[in-house]
C-alpha atoms as a PDB file:
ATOM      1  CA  UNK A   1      50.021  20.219   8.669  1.00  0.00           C
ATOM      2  CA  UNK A   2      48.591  18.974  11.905  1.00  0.00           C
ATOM      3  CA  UNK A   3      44.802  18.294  11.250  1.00  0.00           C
ATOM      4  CA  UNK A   4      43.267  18.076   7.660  1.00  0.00           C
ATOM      5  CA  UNK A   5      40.530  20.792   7.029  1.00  0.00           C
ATOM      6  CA  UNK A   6      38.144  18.650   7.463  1.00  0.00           C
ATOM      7  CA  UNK A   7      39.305  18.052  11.579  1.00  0.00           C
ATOM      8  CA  UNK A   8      39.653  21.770  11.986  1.00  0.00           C
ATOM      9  CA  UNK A   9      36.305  22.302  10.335  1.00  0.00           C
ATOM     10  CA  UNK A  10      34.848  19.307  12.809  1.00  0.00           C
ATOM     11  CA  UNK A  11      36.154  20.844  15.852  1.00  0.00           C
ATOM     12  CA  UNK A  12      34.851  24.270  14.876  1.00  0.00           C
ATOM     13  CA  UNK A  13      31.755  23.110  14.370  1.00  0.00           C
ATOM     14  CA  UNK A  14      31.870  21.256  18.187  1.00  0.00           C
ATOM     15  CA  UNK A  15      33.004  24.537  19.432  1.00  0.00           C
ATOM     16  CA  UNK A  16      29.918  26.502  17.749  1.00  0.00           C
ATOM     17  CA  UNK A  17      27.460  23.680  19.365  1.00  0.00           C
ATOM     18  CA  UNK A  18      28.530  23.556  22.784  1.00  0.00           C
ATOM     19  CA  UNK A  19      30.400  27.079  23.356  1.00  0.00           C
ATOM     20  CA  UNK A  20      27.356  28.869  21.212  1.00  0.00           C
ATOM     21  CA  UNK A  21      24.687  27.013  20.724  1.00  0.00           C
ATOM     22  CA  UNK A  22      25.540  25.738  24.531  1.00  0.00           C
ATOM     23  CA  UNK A  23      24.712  21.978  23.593  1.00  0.00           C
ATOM     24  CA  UNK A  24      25.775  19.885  26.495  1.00  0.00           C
ATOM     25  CA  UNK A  25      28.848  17.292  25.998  1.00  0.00           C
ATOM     26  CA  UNK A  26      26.182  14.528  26.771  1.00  0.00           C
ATOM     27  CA  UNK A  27      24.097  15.589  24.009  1.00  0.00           C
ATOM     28  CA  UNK A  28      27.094  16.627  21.637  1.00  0.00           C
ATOM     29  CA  UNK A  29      27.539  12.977  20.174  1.00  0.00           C
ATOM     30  CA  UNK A  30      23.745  12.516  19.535  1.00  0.00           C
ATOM     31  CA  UNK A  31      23.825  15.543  17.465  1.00  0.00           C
ATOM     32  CA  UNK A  32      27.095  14.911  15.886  1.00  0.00           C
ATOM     33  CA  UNK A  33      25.646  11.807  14.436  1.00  0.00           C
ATOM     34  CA  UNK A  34      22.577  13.630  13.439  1.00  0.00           C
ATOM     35  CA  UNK A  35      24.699  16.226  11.382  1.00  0.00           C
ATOM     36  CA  UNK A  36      26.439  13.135   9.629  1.00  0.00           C
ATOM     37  CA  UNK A  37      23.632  11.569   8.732  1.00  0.00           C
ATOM     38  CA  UNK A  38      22.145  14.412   7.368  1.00  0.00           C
ATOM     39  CA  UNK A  39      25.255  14.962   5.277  1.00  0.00           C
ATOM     40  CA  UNK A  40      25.582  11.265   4.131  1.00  0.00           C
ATOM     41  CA  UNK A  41      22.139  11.887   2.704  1.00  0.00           C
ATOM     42  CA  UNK A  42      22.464  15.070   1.459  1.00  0.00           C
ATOM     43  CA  UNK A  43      25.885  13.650  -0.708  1.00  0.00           C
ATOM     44  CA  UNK A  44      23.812  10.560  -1.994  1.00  0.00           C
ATOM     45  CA  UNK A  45      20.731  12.886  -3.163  1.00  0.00           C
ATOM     46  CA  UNK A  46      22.794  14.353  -5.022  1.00  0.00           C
ATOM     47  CA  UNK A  47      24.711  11.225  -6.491  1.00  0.00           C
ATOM     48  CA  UNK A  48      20.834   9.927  -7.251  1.00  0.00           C
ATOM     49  CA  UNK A  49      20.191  13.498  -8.822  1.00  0.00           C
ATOM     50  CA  UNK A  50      23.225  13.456 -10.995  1.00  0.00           C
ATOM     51  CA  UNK A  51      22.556   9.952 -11.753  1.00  0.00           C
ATOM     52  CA  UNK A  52      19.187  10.840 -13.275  1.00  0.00           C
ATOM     53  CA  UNK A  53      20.272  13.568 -15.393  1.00  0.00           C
ATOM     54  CA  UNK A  54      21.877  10.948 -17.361  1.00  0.00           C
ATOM     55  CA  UNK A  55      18.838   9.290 -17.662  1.00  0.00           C
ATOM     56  CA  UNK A  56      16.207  10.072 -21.403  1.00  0.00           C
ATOM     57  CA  UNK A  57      13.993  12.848 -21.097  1.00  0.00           C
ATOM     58  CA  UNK A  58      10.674  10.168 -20.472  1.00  0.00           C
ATOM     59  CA  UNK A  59      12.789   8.170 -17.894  1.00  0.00           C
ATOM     60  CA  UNK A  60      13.412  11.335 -15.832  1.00  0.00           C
ATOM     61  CA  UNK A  61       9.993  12.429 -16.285  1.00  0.00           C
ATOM     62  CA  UNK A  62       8.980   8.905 -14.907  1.00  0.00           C
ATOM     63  CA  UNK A  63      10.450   9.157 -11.815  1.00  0.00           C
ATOM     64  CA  UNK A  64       9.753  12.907 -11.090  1.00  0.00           C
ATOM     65  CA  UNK A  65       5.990  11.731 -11.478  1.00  0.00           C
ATOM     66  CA  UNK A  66       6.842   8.391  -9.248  1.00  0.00           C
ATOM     67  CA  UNK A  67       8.568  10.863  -6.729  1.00  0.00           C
ATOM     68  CA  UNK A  68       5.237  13.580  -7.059  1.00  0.00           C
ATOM     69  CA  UNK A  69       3.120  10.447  -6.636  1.00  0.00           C
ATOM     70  CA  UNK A  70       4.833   8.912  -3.033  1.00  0.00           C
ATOM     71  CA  UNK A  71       6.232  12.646  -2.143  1.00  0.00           C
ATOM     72  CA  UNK A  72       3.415  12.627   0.736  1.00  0.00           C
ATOM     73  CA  UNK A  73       2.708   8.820   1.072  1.00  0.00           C
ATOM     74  CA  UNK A  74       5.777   7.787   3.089  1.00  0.00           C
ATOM     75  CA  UNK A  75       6.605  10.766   5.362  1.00  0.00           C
ATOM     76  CA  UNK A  76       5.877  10.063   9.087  1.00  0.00           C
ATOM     77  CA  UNK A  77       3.395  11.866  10.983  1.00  0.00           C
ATOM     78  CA  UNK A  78       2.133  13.568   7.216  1.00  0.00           C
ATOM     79  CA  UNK A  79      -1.588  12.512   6.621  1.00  0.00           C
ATOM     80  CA  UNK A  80      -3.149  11.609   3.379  1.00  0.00           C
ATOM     81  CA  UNK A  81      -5.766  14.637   2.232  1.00  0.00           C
END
């Protein structure tokens, strides 16, 4: 094999943003980085989420209240009610 599924899928997806979605080859890297980043975080949410299913019943309940608590606090442009 040439290119791992993960190249193929890559390119694919390159093809769908400029051919389709007609993002320019300028722009192409910005959003490319965007897409990863969004992925890296996705993969450690749900490393975090995993890890805290592990966790006792009261220490997950902890920091689902922590996370209720700050859910509005430290979003940009959100303001407090």
């Amino acid at each position: 094999m040439l290119f791992t599924d993960m190249e193929l899928a890559r390119v694919r997806l390159i093809c769908t943003l400029h051919y389709e979605l007609e993002i320019g080859v300028d722009a192409l890297p910005v959003v490319l980085s965007l897409i990863d980043q969004l992925y890296e975080t996705r993969q450690r949410l749900r490393s975090l989420s995993a890890a805290v299913t592990t966790q006792d019943k009261s220490i997950q309940a902890a920091i689902i209240a922590a996370m209720e608590r700050d859910s509005g606090s430290s979003a940009p442009g959100r303001e407090a009610i």
